[in-house]
Every structure is written in structure tokens, then in C-alpha cells.
N, C-alpha and C. Protein backbone atom coordinates (compact mmCIF):
# COMPACT_ATOMS: atom_id res chain seq x y z
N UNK A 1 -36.66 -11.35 23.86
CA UNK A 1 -38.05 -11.36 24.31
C UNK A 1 -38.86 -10.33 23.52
N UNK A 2 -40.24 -11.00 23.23
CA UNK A 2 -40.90 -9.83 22.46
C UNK A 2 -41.67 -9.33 23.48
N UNK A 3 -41.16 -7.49 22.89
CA UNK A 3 -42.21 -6.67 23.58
C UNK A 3 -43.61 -6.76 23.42
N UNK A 4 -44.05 -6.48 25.01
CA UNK A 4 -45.80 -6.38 25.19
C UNK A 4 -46.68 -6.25 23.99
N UNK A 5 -46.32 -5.06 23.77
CA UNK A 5 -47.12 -4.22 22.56
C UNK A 5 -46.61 -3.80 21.60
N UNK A 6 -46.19 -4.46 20.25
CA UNK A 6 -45.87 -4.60 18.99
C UNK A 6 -46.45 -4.69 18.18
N UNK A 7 -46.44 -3.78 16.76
CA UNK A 7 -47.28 -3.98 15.22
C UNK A 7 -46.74 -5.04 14.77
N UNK A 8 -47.11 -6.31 14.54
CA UNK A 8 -46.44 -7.12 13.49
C UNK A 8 -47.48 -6.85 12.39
N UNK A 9 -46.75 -6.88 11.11
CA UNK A 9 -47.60 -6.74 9.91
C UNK A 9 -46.85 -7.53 9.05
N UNK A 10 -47.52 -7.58 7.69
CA UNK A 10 -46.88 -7.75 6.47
C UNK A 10 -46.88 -6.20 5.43
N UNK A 11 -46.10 -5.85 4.81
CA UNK A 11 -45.78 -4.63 5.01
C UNK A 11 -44.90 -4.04 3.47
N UNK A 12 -44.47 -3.31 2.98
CA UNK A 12 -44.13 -2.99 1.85
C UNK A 12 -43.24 -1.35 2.03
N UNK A 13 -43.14 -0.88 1.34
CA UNK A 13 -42.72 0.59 1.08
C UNK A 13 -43.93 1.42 1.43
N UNK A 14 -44.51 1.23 0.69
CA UNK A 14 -46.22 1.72 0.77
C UNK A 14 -47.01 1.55 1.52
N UNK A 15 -47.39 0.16 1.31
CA UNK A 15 -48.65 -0.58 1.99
C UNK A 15 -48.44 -1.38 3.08
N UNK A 16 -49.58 -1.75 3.47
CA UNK A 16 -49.54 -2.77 4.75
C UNK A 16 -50.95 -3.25 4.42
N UNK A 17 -50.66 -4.74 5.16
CA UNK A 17 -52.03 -5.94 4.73
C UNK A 17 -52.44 -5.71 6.08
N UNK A 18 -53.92 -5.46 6.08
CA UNK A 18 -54.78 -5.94 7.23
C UNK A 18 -55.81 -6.88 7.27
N UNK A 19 -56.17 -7.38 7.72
CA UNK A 19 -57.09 -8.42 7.51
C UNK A 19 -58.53 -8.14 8.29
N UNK A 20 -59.76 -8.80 7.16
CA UNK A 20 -61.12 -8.91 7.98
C UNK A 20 -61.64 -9.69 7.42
N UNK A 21 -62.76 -10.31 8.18
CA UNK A 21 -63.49 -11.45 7.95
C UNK A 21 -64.86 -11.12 7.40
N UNK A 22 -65.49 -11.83 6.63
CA UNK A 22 -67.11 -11.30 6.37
C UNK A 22 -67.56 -12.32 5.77
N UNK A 23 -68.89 -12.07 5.30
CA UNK A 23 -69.50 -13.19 4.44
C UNK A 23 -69.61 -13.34 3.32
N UNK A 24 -69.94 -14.14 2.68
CA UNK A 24 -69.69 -14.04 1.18
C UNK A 24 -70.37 -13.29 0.24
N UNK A 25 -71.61 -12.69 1.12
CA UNK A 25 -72.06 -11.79 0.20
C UNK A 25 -71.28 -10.44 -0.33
N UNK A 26 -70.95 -10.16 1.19
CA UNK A 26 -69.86 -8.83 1.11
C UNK A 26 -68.52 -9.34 0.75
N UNK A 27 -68.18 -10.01 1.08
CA UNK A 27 -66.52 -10.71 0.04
C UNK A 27 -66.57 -10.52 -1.52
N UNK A 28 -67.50 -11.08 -1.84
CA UNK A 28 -68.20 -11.36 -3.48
C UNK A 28 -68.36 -10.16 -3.96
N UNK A 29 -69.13 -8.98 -3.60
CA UNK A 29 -69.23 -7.82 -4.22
C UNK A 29 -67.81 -6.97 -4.14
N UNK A 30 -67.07 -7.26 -2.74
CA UNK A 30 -66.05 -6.39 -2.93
C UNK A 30 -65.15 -6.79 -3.67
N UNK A 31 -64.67 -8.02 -3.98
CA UNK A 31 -63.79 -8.74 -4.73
C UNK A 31 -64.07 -8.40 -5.80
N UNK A 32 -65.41 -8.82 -6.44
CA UNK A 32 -65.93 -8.15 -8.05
C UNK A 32 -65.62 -6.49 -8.31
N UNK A 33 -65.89 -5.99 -7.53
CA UNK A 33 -65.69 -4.86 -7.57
C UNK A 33 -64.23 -4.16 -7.54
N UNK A 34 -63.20 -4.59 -6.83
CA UNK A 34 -62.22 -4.47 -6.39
C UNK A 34 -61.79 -3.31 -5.28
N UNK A 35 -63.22 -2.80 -4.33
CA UNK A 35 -63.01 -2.24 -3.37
C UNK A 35 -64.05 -2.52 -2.81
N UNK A 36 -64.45 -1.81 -1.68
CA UNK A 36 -65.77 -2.49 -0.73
C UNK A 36 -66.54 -1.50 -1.60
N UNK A 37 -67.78 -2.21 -1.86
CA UNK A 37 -69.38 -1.85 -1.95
C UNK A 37 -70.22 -2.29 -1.35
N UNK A 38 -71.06 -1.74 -1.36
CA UNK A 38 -72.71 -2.21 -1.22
C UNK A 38 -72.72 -3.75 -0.72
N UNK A 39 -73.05 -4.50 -0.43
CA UNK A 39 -73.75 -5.09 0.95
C UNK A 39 -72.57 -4.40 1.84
N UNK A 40 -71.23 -4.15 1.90
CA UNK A 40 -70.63 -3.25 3.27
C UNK A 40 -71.19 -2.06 3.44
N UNK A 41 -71.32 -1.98 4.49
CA UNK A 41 -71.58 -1.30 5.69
C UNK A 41 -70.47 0.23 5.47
N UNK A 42 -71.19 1.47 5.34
CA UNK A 42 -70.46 2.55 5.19
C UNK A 42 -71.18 3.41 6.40
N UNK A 43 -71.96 2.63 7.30
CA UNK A 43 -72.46 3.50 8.48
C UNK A 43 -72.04 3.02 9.77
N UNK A 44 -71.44 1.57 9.77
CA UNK A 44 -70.69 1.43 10.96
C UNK A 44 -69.12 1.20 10.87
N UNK A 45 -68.75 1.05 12.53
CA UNK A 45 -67.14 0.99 12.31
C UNK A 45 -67.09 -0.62 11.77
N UNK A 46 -65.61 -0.53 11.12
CA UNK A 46 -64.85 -1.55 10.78
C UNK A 46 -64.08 -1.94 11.38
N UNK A 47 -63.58 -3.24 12.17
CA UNK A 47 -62.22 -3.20 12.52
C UNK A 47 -61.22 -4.00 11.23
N UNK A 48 -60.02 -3.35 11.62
CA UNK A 48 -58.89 -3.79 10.76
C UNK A 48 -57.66 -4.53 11.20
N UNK A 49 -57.40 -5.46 11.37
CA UNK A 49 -56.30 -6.53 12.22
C UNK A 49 -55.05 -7.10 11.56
N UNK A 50 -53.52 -5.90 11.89
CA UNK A 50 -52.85 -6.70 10.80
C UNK A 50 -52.02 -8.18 11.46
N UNK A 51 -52.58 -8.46 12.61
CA UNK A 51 -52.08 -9.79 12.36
C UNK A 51 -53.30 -10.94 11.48
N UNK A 52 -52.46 -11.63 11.10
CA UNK A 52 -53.35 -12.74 10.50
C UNK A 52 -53.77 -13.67 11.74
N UNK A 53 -52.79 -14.47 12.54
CA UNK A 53 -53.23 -15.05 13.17
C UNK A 53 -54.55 -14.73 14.52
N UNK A 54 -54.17 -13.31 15.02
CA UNK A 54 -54.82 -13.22 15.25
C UNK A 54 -56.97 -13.07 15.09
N UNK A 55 -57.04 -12.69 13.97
CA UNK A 55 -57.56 -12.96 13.04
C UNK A 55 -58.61 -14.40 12.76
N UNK A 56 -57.37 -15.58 12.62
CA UNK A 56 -57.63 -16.62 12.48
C UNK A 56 -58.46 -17.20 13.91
N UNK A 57 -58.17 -16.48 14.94
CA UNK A 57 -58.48 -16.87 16.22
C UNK A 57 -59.95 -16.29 16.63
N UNK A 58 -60.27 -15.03 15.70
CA UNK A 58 -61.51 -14.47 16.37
C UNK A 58 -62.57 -14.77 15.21
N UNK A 59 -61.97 -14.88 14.22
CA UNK A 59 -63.32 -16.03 13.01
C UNK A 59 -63.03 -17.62 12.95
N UNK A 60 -62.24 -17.80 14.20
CA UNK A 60 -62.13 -19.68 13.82
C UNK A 60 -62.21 -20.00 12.58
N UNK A 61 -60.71 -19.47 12.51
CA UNK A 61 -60.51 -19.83 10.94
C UNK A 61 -61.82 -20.47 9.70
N UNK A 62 -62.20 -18.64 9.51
CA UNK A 62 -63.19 -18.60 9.23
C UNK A 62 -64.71 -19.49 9.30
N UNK A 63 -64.61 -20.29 10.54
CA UNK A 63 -65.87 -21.02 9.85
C UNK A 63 -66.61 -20.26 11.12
N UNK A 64 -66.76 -19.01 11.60
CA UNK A 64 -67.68 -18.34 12.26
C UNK A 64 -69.01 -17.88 11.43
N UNK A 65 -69.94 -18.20 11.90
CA UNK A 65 -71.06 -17.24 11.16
C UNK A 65 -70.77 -16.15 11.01
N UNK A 66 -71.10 -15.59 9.76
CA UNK A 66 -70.88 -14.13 8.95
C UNK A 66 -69.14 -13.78 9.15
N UNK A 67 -68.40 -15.02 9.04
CA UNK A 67 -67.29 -14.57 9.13
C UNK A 67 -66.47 -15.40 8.39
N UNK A 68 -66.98 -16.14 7.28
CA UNK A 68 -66.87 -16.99 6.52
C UNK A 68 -65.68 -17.20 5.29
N UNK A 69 -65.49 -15.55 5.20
CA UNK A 69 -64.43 -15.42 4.03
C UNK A 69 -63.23 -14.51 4.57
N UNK A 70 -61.97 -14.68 4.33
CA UNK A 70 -61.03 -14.09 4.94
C UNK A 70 -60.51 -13.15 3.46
N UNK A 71 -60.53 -11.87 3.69
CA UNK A 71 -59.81 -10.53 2.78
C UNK A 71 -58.79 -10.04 3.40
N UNK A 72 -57.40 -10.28 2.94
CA UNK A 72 -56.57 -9.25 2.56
C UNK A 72 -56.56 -8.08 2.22
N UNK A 73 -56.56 -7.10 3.15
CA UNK A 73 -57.18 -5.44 2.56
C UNK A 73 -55.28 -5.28 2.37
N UNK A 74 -54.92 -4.63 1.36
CA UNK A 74 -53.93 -4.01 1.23
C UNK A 74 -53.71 -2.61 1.07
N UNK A 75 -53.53 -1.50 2.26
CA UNK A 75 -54.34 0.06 2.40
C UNK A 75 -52.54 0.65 2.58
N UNK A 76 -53.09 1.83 2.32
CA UNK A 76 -51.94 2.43 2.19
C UNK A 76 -50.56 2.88 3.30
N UNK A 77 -50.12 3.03 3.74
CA UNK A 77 -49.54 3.22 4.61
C UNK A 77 -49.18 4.46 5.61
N UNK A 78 -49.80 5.60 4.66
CA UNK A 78 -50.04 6.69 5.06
C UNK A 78 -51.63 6.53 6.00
N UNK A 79 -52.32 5.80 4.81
CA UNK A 79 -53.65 6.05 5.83
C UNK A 79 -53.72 5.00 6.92
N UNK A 80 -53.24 4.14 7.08
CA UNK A 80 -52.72 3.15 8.33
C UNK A 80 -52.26 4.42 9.68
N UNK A 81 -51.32 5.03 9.38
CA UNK A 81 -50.33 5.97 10.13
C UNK A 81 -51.78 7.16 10.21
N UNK A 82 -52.47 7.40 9.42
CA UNK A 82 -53.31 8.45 10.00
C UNK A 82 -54.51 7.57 10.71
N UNK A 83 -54.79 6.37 10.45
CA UNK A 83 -55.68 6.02 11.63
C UNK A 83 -55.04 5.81 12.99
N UNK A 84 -54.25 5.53 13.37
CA UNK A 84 -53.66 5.43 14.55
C UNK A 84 -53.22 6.90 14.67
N UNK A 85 -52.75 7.87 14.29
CA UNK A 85 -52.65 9.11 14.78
C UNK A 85 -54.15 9.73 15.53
N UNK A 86 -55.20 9.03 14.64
CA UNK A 86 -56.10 9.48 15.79
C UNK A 86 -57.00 8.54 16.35
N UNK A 87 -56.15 7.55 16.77
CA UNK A 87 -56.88 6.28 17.27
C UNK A 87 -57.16 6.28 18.94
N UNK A 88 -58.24 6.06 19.38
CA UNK A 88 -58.44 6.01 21.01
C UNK A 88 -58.46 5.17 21.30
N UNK A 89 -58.09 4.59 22.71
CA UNK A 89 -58.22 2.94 23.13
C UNK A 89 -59.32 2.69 23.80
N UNK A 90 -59.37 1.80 23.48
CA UNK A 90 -61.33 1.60 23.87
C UNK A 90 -61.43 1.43 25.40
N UNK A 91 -59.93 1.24 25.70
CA UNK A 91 -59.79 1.61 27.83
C UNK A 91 -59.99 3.07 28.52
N UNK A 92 -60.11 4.16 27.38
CA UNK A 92 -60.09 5.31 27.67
C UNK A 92 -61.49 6.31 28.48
N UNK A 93 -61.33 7.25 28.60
CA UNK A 93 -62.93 7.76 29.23
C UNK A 93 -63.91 7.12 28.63
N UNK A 94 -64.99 6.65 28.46
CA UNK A 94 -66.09 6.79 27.81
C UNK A 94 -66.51 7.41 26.91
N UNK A 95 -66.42 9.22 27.24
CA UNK A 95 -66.78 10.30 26.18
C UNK A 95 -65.65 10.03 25.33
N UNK A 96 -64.22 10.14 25.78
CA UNK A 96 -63.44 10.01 24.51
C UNK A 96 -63.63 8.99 23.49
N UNK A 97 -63.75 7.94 24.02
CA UNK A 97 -63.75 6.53 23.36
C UNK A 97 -65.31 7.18 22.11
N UNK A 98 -65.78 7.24 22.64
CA UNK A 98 -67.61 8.05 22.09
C UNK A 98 -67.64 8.82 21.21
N UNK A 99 -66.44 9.88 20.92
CA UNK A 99 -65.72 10.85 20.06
C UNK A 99 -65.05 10.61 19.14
N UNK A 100 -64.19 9.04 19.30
CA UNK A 100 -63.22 9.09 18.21
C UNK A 100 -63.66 8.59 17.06
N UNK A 101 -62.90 9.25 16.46
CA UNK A 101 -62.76 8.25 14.62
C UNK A 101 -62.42 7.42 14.73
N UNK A 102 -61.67 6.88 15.34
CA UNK A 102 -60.70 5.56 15.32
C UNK A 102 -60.37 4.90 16.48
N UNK A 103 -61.20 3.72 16.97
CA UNK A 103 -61.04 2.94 18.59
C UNK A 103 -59.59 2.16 17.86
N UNK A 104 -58.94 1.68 18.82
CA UNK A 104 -57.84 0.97 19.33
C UNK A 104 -57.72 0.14 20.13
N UNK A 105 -57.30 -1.49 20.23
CA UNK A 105 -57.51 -2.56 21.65
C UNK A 105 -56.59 -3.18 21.32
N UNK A 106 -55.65 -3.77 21.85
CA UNK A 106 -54.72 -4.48 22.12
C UNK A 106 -55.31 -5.75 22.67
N UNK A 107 -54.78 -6.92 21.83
CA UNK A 107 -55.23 -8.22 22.37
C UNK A 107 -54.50 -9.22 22.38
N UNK A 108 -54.65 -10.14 23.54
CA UNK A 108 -53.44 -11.26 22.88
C UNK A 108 -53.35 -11.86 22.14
N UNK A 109 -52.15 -11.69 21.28
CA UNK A 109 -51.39 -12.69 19.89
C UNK A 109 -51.81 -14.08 20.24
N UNK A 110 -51.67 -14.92 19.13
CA UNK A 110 -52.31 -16.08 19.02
C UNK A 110 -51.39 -16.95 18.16
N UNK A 111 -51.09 -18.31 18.56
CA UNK A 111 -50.25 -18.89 18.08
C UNK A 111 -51.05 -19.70 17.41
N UNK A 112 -50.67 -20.64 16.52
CA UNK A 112 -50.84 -21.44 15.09
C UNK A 112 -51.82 -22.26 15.58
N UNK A 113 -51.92 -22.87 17.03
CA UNK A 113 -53.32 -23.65 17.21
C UNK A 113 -54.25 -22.53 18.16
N UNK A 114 -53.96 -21.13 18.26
CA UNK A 114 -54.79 -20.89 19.13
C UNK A 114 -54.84 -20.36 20.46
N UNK A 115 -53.80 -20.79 21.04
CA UNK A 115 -53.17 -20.47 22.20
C UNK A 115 -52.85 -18.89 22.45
N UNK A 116 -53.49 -18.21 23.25
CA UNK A 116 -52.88 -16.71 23.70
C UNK A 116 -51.51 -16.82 24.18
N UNK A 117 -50.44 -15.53 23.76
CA UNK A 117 -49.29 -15.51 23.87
C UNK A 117 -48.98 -14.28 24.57
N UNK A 118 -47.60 -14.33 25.33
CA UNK A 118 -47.18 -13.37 26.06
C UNK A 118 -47.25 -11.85 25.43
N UNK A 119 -47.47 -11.64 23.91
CA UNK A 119 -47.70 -10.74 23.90
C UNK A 119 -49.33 -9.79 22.73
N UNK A 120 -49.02 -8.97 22.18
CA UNK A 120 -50.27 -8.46 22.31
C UNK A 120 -50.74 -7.93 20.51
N UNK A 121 -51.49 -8.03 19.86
CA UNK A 121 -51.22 -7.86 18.85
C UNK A 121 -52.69 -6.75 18.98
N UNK A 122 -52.78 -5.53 17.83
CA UNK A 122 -53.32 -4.51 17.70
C UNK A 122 -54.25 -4.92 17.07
N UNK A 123 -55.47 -4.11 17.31
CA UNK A 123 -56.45 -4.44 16.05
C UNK A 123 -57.04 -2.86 16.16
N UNK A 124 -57.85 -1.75 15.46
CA UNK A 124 -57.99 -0.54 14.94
C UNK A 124 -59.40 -0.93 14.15
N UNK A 125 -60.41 -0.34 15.06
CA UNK A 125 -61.72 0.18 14.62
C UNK A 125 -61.94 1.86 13.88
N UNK A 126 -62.19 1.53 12.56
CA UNK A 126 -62.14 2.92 11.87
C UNK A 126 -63.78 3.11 11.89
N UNK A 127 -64.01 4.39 12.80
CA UNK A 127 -65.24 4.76 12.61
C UNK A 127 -66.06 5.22 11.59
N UNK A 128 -67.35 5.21 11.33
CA UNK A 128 -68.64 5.51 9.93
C UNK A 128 -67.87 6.48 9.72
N UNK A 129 -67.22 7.83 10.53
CA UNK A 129 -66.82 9.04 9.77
C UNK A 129 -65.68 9.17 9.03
N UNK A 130 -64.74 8.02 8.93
CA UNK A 130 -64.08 7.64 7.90
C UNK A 130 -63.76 6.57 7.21
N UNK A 131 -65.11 5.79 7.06
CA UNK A 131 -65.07 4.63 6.29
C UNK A 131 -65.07 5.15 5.09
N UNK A 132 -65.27 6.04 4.73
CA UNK A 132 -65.69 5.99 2.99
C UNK A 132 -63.86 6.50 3.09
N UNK A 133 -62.90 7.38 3.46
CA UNK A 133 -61.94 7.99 3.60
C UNK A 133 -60.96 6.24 3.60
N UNK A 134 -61.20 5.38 4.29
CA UNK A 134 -60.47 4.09 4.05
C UNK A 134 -60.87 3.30 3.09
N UNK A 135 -62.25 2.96 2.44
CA UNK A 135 -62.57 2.76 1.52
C UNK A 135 -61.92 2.93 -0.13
N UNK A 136 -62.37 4.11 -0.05
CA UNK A 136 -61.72 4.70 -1.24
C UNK A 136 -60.70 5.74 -2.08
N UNK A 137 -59.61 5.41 -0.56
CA UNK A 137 -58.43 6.25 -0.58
C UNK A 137 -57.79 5.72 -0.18
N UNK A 138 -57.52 4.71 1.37
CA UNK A 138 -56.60 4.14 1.70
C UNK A 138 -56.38 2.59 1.26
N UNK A 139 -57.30 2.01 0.87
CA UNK A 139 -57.47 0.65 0.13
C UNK A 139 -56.75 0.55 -1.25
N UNK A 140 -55.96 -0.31 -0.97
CA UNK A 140 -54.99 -0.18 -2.65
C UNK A 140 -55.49 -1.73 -3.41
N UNK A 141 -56.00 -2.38 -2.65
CA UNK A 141 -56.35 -4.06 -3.09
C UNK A 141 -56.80 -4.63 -1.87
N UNK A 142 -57.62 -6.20 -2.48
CA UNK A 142 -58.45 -6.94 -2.00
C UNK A 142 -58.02 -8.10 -2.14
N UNK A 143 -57.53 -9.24 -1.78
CA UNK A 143 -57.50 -10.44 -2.10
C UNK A 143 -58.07 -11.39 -0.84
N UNK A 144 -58.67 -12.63 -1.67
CA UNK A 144 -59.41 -13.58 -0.87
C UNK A 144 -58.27 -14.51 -0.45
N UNK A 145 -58.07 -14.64 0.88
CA UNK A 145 -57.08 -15.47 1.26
C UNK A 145 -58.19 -16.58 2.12
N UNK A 146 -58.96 -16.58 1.48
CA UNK A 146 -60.27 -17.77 2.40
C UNK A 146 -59.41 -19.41 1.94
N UNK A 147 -59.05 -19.64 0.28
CA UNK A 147 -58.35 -21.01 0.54
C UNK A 147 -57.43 -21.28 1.09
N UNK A 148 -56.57 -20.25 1.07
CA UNK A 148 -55.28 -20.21 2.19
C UNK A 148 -55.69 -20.69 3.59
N UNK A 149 -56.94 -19.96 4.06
CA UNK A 149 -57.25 -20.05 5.48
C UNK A 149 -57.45 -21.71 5.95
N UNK A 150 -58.75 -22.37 4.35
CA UNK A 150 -59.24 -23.43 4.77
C UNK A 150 -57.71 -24.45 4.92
N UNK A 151 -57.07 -24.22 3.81
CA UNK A 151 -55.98 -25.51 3.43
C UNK A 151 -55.82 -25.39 5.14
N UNK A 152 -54.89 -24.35 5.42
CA UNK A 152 -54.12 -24.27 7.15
C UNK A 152 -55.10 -24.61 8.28
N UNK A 153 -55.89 -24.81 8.27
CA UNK A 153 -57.02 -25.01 8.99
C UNK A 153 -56.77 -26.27 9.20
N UNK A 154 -57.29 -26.74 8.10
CA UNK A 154 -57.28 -28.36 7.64
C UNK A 154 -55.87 -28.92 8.50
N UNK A 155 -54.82 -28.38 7.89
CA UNK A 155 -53.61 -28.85 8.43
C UNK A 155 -53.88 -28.77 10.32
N UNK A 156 -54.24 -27.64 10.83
CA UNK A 156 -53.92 -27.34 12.32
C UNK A 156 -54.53 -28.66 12.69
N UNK A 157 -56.36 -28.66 12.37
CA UNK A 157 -56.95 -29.84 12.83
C UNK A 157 -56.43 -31.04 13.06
N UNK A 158 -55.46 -31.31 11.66
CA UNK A 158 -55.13 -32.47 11.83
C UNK A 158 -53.73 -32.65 12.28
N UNK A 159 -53.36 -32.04 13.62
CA UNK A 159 -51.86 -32.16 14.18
C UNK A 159 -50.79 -31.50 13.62
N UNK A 160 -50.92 -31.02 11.97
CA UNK A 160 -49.52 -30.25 11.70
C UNK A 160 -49.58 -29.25 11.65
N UNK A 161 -49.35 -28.47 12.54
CA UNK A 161 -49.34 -26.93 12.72
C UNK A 161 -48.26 -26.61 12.41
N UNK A 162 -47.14 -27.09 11.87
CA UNK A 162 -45.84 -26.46 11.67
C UNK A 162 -45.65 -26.44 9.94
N UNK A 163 -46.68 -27.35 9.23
CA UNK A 163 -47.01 -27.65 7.86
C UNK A 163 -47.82 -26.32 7.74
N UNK A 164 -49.20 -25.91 8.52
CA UNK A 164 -49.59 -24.73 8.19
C UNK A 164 -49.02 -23.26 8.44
N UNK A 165 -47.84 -23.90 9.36
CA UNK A 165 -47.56 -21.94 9.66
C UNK A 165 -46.83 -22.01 8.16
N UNK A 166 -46.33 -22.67 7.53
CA UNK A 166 -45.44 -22.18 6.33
C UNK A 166 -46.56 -21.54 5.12
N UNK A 167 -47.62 -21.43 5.74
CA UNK A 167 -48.70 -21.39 4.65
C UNK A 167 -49.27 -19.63 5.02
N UNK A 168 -48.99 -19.18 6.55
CA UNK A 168 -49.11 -17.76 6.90
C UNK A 168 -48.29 -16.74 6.41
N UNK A 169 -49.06 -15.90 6.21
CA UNK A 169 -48.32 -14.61 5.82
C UNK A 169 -47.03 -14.20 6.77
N UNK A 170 -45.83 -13.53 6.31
CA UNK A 170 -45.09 -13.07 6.46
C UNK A 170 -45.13 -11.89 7.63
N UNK A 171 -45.05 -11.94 8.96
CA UNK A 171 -45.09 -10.61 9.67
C UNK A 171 -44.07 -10.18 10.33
N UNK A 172 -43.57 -8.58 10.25
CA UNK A 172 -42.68 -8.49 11.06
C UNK A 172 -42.84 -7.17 11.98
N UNK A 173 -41.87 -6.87 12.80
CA UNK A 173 -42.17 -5.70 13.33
C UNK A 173 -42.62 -4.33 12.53
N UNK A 174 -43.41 -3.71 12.73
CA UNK A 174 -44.07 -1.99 11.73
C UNK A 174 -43.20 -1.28 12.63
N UNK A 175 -42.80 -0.28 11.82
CA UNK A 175 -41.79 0.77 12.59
C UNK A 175 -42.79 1.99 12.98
N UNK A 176 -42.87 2.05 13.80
CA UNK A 176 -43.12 3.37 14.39
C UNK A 176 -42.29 4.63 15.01
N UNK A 177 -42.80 5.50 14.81
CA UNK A 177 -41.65 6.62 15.41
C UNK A 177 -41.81 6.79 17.27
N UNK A 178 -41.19 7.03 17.90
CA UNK A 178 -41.48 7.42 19.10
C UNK A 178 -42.18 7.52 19.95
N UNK A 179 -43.05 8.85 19.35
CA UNK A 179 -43.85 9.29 20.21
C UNK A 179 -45.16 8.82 19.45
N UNK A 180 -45.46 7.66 18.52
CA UNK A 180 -46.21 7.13 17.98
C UNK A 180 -46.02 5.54 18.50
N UNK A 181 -45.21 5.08 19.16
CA UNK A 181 -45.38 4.37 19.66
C UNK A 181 -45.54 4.17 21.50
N UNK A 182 -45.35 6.20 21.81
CA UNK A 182 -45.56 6.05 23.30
C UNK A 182 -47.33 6.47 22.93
N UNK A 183 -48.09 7.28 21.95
CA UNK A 183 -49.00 7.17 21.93
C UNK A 183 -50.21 5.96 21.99
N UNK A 184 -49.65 5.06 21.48
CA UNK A 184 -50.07 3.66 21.36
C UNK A 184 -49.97 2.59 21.98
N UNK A 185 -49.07 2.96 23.22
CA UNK A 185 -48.83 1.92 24.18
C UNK A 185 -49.96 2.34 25.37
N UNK A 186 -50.41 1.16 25.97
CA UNK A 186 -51.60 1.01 26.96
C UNK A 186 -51.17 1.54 28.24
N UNK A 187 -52.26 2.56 29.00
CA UNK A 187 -52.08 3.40 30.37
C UNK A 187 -51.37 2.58 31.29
């Protein structure tokens, strides 16, 4: 049985993939660029979601307004581990939640058509006071996984959801230490 509250990621020595959705204006410059610029936003929070599917579930596979293009952020793994070291859950006081650098929510995982699942997948809002700090320190690469998204899309619509999961990224459990994962588990 999978536990409640688990990191699944795709994941490396180093790095770890998170995923966000945007529009093509901001896709386009950051892609050209090969980190976020200009049309992004360096004064509000970001969230960062390393499941994919989940993901797929809150931009309807991408065809949400302003949520049009799906990026692969590939960030470092240190700075992953320092946003959650000071990540708050957005269930917390008010003032705290109001204070942090880094909100935290746990939501339910999402299966290949959609469906909420018994358990809970993470997503991590990095606040304006360290966007430029994830930007241009913890960001190692960018890739557009928007045709990936449409092909699997295409497939779910049309009944084969077992044709598109072979088309999702790879996730498995993120190791956490201990008391980084009793920090991160919900009151």
C-alpha cells in the first residue's frame, strides 16, 4: 500500500524534474533563453509540482487558459531539499503561512484519466523572496514536454490510457531523511 504522503519524482544524483504550466509567451522566452526571463514573474510565488500527473490534472492537460505549455524544470537537488527545509503548509497559522518563503499543500495524486487517488502528491510554492535564488541557481534546464502532453492527451481522450501512461515520465519514491519527512507530513 502506498503511503498517504509521498515525493514521487523523476530524479537523478543531482537533480529532480518539476513541472509547471504557462503560456507560450513565458515558455518561448524561457526556452530561448534557457532559464526563466522576462515575461516570468520574479515578484510572485511559483508553484513547483514534481508529479507530472498531477500536473496534467490541474492544466487539463494543458489546454487550460494561460496554461498552455507544459516545462520540465530540471533544479537541483540541493535547492529542492532547501525549499522544503523551509517550506510551510498552507494549513498552518495564517501569520506563519504569511511569513514563509516557501508554502507547501499536499493534494490528491491523479491517475492517467484523472481520477483522485488514495494518496497524495506534493506541490511547493517558492515565494518572490526566492525566485530569483531558484531561477538562477537551482534551475539546471528547461525542456518543453507540451508534445508529449498533447500526443497522451490525445491517447486518454480516445480510451487508451494504458498507450499514454507509457508516454509519462518515470516517478519514483524521493528519499527523504527522517525528520524531513516528519517535517513534511500533514498535522
Amino acid at each position: 500500500m502506498t503511503p498517504p504522503h509521498q515525493i514521487r519524482a523523476d530524479y537523478d544524483a543531482r537533480t529532480i524534474v518539476v513541472y509547471q504550466a504557462y503560456p507560450s509567451t513565458i515558455a518561448d522566452a524561457a526556452l530561448r533563453a534557457g532559464r526563466f526571463v522576462a515575461p516570468f514573474s520574479f515578484q510572485r510565488m511559483t508553484w513547483i509540482k514534481p508529479s507530472f500527473l498531477w500536473l496534467m490534472h490541474r492544466s487539463n492537460w494543458a489546454r487550460k487558459p494561460g496554461q498552455e505549455r507544459v516545462l520540465a524544470v530540471r533544479m537541483t537537488r540541493d535547492g529542492w531539499e532547501q525549499a522544503l527545509s523551509q517550506a510551510v503548509p498552507t494549513t498552518a497559522h495564517p501569520e506563519a503561512v504569511a511569513r514563509a518563503a516557501v508554502h507547501l499543500q499536499w493534494d490528491p495524486e491523479r491517475s492517467v484519466r484523472g481520477a483522485a487517488l488514495n494518496h497524495y502528491s506534493i506541490q511547493v510554492g517558492i515565494g518572490r523572496h526566492l525566485i530569483r535564488t531558484f531561477a538562477d541557481d537551482w534551475v539546471v534546464s528547461l525542456t518543453d514536454h507540451t508534445p508529449q502532453v498533447r500526443k497522451a492527451a490525445l491517447l486518454v481522450r480516445s480510451g487508451r490510457a494504458a498507450q499514454a501512461q507509457r508516454l509519462l515520465p518515470a516517478e519514483r519514491v524521493y528519499p527523504l531523511s527522517r525528520s524531513m519527512e516528519e517535517r513534511l507530513s500533514p498535522m
